[in-house]
PDB file of N, CA and C in Angstrom:
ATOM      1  N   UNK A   1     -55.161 -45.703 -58.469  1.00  0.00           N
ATOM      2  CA  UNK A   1     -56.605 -45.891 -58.449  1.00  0.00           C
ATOM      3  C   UNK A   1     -57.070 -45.952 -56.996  1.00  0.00           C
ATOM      4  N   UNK A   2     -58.129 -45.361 -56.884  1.00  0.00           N
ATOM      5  CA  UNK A   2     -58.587 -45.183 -55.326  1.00  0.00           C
ATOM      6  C   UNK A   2     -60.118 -45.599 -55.241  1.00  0.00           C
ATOM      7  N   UNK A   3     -60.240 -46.326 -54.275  1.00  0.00           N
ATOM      8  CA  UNK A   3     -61.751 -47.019 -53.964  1.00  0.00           C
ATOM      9  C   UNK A   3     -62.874 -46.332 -53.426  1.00  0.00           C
ATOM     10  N   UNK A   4     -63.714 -46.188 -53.790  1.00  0.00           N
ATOM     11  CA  UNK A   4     -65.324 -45.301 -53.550  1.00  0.00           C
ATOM     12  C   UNK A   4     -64.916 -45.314 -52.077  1.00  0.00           C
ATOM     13  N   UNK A   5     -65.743 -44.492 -51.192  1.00  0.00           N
ATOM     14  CA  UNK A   5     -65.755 -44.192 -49.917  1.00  0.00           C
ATOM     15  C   UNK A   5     -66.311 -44.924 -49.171  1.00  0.00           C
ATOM     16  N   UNK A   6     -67.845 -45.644 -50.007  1.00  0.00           N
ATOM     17  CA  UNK A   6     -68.448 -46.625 -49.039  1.00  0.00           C
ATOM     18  C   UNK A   6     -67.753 -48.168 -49.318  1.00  0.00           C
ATOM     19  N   UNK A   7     -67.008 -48.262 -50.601  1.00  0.00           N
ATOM     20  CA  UNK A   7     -66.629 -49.335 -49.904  1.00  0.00           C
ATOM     21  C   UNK A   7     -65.225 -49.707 -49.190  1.00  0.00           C
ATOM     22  N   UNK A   8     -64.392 -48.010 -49.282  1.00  0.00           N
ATOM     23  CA  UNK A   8     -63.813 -48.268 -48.061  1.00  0.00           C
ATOM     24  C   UNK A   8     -64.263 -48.241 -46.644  1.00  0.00           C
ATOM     25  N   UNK A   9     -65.648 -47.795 -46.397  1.00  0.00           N
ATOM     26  CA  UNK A   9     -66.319 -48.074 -45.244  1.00  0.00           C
ATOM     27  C   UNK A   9     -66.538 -49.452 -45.085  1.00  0.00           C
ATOM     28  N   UNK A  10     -66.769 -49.964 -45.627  1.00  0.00           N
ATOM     29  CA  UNK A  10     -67.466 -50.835 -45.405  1.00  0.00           C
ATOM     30  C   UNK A  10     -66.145 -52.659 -45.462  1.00  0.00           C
ATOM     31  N   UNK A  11     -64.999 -52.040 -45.832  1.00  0.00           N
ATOM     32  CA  UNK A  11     -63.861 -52.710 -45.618  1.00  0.00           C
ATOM     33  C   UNK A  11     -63.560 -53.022 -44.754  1.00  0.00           C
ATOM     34  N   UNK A  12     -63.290 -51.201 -43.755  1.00  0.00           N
ATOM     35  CA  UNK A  12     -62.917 -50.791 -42.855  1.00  0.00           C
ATOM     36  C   UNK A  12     -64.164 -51.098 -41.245  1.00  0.00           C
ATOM     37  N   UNK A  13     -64.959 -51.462 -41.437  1.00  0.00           N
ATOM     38  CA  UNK A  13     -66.183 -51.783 -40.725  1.00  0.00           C
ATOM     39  C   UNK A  13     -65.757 -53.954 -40.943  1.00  0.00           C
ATOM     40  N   UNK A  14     -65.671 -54.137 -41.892  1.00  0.00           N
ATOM     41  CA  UNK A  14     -65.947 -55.768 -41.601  1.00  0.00           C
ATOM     42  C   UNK A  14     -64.186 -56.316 -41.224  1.00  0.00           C
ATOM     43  N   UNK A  15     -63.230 -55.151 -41.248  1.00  0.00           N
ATOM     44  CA  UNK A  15     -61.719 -55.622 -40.293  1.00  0.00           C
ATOM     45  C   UNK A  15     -61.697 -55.490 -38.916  1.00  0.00           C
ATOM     46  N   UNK A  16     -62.732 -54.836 -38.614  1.00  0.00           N
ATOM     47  CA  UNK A  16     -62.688 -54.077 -37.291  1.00  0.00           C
ATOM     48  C   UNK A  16     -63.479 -55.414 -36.727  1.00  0.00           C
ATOM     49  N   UNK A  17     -64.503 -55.604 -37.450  1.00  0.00           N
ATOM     50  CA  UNK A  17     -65.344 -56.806 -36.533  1.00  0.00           C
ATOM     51  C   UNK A  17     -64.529 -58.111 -36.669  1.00  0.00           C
ATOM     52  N   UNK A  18     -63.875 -58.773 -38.014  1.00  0.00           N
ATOM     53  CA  UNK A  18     -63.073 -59.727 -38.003  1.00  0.00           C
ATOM     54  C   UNK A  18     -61.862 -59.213 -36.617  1.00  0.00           C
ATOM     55  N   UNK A  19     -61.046 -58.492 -36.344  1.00  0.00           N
ATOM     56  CA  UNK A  19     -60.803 -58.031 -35.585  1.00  0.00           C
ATOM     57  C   UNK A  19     -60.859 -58.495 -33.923  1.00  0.00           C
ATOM     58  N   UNK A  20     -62.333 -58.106 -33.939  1.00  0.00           N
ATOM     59  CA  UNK A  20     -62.666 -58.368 -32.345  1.00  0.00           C
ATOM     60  C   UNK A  20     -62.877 -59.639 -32.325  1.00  0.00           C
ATOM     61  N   UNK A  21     -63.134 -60.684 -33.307  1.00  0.00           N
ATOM     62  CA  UNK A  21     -63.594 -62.201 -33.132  1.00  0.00           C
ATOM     63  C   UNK A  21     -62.151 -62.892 -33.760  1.00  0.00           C
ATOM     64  N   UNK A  22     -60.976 -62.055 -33.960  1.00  0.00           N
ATOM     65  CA  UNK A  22     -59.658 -63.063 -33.865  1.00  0.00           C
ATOM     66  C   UNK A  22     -58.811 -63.024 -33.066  1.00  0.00           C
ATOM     67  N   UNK A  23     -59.702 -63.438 -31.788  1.00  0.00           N
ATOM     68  CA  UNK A  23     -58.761 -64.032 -30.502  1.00  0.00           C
ATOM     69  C   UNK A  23     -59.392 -65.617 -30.004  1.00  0.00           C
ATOM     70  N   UNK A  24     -58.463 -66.075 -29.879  1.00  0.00           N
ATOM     71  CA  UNK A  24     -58.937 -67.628 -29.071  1.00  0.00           C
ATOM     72  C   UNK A  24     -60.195 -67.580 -28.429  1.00  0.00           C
ATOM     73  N   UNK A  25     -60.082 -66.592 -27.515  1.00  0.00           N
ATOM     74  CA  UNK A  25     -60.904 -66.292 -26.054  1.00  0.00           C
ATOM     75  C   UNK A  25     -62.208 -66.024 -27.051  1.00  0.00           C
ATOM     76  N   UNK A  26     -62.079 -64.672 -27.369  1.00  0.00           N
ATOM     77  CA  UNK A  26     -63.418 -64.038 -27.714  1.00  0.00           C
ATOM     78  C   UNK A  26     -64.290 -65.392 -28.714  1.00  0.00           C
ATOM     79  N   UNK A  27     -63.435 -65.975 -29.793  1.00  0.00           N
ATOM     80  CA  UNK A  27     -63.879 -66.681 -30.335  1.00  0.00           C
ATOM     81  C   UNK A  27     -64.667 -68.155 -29.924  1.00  0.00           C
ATOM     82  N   UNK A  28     -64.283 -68.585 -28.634  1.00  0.00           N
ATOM     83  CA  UNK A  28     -64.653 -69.458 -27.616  1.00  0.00           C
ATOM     84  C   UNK A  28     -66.061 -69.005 -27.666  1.00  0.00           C
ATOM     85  N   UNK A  29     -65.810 -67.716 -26.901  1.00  0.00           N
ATOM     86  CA  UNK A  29     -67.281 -67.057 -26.072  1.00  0.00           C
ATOM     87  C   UNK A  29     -67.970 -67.111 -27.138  1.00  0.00           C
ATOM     88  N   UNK A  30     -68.135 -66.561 -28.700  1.00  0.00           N
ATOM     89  CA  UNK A  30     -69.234 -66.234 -29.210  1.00  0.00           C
ATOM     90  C   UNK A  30     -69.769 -67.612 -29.932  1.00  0.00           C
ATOM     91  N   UNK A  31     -68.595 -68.750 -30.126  1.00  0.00           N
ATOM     92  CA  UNK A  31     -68.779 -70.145 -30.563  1.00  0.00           C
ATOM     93  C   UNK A  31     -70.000 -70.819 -29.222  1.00  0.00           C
ATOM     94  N   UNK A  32     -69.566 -70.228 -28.264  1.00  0.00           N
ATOM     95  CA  UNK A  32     -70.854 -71.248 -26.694  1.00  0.00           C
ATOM     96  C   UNK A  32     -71.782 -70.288 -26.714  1.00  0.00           C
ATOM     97  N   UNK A  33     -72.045 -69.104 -26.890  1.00  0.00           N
ATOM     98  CA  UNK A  33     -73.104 -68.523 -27.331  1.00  0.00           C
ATOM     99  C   UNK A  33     -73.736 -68.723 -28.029  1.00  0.00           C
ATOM    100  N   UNK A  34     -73.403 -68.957 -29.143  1.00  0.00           N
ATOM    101  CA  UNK A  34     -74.391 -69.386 -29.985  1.00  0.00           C
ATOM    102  C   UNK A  34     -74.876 -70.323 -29.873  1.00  0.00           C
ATOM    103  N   UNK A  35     -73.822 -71.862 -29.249  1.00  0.00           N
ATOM    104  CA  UNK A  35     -74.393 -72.703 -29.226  1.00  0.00           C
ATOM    105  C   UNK A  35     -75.836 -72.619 -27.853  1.00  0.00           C
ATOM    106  N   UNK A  36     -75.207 -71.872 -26.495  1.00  0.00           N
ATOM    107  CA  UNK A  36     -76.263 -72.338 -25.399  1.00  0.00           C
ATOM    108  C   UNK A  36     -77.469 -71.560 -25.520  1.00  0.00           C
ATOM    109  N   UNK A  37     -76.987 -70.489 -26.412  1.00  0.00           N
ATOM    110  CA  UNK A  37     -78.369 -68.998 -26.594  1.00  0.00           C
ATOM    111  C   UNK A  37     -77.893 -68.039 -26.005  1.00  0.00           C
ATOM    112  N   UNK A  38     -77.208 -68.278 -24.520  1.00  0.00           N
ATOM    113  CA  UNK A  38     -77.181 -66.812 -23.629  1.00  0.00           C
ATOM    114  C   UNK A  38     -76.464 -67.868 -22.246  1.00  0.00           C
ATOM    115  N   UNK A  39     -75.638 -66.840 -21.767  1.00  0.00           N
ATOM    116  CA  UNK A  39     -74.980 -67.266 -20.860  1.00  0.00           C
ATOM    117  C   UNK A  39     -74.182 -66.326 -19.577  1.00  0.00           C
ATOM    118  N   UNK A  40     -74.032 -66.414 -18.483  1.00  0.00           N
ATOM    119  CA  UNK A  40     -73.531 -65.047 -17.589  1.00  0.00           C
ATOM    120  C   UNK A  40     -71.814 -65.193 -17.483  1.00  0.00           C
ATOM    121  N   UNK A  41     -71.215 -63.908 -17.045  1.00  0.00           N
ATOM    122  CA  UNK A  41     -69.783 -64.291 -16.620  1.00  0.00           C
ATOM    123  C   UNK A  41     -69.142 -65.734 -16.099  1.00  0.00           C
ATOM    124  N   UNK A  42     -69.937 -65.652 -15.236  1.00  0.00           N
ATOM    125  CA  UNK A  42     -69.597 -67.068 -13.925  1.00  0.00           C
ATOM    126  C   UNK A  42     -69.684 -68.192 -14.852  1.00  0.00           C
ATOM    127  N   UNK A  43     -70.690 -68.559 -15.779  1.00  0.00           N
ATOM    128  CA  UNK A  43     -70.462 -69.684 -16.381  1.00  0.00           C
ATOM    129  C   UNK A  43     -69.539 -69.779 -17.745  1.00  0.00           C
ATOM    130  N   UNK A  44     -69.090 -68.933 -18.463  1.00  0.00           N
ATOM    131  CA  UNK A  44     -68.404 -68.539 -19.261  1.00  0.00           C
ATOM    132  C   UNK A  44     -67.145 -68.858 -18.419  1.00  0.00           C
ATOM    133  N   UNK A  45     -66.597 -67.877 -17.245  1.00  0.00           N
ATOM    134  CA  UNK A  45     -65.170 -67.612 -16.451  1.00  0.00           C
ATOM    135  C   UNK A  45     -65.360 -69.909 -16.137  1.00  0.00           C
ATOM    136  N   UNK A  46     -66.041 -70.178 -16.180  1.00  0.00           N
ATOM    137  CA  UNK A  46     -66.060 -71.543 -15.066  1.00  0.00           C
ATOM    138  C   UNK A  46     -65.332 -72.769 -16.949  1.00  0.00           C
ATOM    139  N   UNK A  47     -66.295 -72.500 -17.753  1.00  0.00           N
ATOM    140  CA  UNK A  47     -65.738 -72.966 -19.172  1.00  0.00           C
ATOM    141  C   UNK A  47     -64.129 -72.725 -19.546  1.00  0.00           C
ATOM    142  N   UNK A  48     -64.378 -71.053 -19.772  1.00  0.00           N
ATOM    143  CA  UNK A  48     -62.804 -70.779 -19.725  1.00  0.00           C
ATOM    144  C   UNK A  48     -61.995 -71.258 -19.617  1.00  0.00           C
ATOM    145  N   UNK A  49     -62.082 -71.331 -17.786  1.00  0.00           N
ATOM    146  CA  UNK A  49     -61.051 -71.411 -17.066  1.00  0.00           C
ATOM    147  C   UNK A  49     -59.728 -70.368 -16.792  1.00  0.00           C
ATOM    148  N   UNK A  50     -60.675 -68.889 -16.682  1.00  0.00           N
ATOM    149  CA  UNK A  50     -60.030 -67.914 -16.878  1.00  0.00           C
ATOM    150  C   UNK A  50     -60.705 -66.872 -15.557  1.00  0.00           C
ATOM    151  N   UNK A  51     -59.742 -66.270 -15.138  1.00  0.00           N
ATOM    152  CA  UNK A  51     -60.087 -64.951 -13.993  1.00  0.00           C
ATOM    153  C   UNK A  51     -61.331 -64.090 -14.903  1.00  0.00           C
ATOM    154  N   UNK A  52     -62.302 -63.649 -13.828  1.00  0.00           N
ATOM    155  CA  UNK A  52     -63.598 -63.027 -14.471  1.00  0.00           C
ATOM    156  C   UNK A  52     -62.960 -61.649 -15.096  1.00  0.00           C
ATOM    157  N   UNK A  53     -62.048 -61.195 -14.622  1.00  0.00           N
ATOM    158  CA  UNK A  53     -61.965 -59.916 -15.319  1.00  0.00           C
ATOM    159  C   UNK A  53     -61.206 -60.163 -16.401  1.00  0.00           C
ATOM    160  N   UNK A  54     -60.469 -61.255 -16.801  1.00  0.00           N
ATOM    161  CA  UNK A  54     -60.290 -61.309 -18.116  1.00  0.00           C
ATOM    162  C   UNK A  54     -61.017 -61.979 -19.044  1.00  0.00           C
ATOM    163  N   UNK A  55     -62.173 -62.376 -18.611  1.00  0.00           N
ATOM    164  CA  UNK A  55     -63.441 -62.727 -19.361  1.00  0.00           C
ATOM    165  C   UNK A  55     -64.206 -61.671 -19.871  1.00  0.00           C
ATOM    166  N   UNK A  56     -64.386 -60.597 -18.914  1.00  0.00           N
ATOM    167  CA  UNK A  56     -64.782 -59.144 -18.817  1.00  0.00           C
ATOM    168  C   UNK A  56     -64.328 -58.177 -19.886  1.00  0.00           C
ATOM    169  N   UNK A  57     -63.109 -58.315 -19.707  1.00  0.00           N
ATOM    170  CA  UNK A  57     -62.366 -57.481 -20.707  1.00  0.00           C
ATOM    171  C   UNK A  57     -62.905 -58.397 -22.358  1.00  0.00           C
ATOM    172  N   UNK A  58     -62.820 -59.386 -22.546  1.00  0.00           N
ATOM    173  CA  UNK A  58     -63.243 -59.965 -23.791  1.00  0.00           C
ATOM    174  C   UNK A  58     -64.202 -59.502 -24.166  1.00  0.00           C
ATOM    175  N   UNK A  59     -65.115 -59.670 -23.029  1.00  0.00           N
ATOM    176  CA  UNK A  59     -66.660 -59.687 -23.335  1.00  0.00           C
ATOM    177  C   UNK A  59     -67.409 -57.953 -23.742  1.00  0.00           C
ATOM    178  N   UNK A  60     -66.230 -57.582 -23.225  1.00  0.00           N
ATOM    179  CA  UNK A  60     -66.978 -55.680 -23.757  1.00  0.00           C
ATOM    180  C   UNK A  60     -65.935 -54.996 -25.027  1.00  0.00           C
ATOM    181  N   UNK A  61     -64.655 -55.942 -25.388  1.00  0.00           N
ATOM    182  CA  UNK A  61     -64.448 -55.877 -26.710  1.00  0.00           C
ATOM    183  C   UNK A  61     -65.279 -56.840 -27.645  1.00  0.00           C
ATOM    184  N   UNK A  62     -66.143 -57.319 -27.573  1.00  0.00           N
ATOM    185  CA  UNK A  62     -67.101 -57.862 -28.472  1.00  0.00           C
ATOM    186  C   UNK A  62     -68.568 -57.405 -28.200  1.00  0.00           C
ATOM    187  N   UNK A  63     -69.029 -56.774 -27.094  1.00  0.00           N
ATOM    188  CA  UNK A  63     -69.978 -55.519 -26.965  1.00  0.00           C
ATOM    189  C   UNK A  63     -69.748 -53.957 -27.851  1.00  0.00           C
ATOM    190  N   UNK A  64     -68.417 -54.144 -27.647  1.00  0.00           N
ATOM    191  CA  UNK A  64     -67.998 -52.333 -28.294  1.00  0.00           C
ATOM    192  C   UNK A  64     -68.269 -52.984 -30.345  1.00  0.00           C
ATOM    193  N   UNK A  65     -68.109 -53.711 -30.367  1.00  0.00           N
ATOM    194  CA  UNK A  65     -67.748 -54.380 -31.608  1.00  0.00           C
ATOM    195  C   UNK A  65     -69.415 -54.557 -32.386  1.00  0.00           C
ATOM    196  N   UNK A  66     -70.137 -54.707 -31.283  1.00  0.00           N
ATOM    197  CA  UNK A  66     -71.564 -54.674 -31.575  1.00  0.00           C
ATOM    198  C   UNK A  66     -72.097 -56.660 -31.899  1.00  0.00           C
ATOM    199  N   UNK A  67     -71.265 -57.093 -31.300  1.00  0.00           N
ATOM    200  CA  UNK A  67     -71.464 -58.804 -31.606  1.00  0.00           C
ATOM    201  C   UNK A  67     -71.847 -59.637 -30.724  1.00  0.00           C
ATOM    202  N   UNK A  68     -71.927 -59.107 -29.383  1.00  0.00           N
ATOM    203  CA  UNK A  68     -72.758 -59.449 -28.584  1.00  0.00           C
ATOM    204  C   UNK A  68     -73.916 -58.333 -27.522  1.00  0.00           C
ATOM    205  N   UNK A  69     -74.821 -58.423 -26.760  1.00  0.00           N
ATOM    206  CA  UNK A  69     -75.507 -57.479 -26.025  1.00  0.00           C
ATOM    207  C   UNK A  69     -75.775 -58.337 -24.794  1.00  0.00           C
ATOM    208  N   UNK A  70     -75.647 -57.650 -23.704  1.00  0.00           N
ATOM    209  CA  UNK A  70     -75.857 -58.145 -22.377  1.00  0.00           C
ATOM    210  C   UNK A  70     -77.447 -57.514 -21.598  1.00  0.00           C
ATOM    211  N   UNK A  71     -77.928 -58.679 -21.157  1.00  0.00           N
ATOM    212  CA  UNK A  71     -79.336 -58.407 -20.523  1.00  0.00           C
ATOM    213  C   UNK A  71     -79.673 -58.685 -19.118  1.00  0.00           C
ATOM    214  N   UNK A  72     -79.815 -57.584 -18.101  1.00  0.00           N
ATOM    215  CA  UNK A  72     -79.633 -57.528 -16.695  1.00  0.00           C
ATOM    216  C   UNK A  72     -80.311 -58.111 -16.539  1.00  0.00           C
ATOM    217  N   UNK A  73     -80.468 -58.813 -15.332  1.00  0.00           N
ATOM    218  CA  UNK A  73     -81.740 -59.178 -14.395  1.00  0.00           C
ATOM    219  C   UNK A  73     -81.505 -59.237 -13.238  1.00  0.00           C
ATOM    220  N   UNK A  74     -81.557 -58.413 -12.587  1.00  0.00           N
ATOM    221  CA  UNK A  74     -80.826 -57.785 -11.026  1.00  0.00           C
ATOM    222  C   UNK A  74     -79.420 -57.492 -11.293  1.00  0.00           C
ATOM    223  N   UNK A  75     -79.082 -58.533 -10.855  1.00  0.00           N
ATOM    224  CA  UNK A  75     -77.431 -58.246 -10.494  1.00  0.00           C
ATOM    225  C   UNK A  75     -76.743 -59.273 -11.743  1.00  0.00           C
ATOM    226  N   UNK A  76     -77.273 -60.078 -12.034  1.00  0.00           N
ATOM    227  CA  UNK A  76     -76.737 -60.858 -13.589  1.00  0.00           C
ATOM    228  C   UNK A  76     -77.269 -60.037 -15.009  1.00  0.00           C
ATOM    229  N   UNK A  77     -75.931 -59.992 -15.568  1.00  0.00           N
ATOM    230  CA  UNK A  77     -75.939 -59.795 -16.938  1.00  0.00           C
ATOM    231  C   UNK A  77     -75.676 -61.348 -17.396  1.00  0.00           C
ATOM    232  N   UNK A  78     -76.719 -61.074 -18.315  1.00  0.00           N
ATOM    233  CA  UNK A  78     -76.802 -62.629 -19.423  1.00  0.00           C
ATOM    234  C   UNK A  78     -76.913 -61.807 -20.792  1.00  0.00           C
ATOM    235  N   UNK A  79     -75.249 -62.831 -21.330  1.00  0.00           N
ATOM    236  CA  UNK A  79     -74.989 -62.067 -22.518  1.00  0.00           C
ATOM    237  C   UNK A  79     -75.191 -63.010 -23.732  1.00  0.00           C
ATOM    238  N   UNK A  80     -75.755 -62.642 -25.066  1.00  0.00           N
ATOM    239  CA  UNK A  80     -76.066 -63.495 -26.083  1.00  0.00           C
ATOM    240  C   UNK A  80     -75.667 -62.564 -27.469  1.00  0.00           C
ATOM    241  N   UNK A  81     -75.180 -63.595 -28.695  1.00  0.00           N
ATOM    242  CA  UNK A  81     -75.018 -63.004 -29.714  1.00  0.00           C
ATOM    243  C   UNK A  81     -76.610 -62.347 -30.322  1.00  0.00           C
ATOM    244  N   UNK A  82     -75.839 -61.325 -31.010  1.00  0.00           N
ATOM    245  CA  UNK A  82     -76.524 -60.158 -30.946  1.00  0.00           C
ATOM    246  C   UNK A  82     -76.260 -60.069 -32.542  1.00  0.00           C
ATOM    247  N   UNK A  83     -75.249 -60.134 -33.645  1.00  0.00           N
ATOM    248  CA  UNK A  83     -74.954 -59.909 -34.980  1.00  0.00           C
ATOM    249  C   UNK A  83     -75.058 -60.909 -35.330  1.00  0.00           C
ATOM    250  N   UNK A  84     -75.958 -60.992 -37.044  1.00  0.00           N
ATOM    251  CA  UNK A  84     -76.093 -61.852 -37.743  1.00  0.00           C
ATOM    252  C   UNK A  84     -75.119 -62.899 -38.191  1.00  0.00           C
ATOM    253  N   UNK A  85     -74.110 -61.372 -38.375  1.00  0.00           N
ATOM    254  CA  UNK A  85     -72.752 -61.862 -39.289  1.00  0.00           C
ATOM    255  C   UNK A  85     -72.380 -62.786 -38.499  1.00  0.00           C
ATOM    256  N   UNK A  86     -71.982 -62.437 -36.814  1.00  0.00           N
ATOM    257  CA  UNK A  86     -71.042 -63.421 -36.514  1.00  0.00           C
ATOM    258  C   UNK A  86     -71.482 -64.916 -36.222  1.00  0.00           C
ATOM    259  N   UNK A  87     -72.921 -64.594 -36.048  1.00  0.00           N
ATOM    260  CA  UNK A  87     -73.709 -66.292 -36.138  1.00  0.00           C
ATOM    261  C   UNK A  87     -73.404 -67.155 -37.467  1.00  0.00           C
ATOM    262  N   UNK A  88     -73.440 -66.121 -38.583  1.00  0.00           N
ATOM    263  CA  UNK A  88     -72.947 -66.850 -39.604  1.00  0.00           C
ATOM    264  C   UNK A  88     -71.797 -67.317 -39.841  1.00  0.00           C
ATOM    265  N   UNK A  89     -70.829 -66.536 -39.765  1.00  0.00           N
ATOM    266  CA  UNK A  89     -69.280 -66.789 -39.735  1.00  0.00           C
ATOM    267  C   UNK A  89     -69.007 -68.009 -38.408  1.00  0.00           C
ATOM    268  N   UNK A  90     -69.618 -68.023 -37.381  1.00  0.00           N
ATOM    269  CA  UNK A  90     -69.250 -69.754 -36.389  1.00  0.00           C
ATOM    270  C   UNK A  90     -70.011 -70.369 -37.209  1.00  0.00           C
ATOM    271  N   UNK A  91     -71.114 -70.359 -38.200  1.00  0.00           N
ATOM    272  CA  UNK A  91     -71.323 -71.640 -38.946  1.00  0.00           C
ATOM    273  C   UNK A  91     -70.702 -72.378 -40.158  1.00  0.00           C
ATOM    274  N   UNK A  92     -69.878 -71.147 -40.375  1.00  0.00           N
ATOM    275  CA  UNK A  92     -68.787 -71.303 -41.524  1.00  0.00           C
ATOM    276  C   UNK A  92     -67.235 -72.406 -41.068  1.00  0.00           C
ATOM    277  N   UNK A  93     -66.886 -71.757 -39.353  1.00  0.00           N
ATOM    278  CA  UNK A  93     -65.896 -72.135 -39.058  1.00  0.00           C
ATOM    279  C   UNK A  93     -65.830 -73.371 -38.349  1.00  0.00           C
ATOM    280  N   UNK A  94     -66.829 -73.467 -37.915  1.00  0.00           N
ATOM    281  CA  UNK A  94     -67.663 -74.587 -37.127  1.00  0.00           C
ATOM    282  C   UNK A  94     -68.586 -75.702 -37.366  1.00  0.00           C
ATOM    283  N   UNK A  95     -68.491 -75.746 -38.730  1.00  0.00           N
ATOM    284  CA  UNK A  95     -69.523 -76.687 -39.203  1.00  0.00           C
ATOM    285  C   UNK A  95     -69.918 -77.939 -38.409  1.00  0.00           C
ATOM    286  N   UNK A  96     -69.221 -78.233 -37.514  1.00  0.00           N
ATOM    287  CA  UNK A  96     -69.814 -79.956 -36.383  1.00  0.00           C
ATOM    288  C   UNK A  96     -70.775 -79.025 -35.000  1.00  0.00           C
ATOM    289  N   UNK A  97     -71.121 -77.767 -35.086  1.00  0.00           N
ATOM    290  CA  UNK A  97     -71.715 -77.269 -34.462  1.00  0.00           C
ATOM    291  C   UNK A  97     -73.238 -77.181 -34.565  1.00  0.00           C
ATOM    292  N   UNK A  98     -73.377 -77.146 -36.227  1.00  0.00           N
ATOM    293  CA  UNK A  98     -74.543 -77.351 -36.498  1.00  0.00           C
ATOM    294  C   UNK A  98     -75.527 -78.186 -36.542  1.00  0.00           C
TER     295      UNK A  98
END
């Protein structure tokens, strides 16, 4: 037996995003996002406690992923959750957040 097409799309679309939000790191970032609203590298890398380019690298596998979006203002990008889902899912996992 073989499954309709959209809802192997649509399988294949919500592993990919579980995916990018099952790492420690990434999961950090989008848990203080949500909580502060929006936040830049420097203060994220300073939370961490992690080298900026491996904050970097997190932060544009959860851009490619479509779960967060970054907003210039000169020379700072300030990045904030951007998907419903994953606001919902830290309220699921996180319930003392709320």
């Amino acid at each position: 037996m073989s499954m309709p097409k959209e809802t192997e799309k649509i399988l294949n679309e919500n592993a990919e995003f579980l995916k990018a939000l099952a790492h420690p790191v990434r999961l950090c970032i989008v848990r203080n996002l949500s909580k502060k609203g929006c936040a830049n590298v420097t203060c994220m890398q300073d939370c961490l406690k992690l080298p900026q380019s491996t904050v970097s690298q997190h932060l544009n596998k959860l851009k490619s992923a479509g779960i967060i979006q970054g907003e210039r203002n000169g020379l700072e990008i300030k990045y904030k959750v951007c998907s419903k889902k994953a606001l919902d899912l830290i309220k699921v996992l996180f319930p003392e957040d709320v």
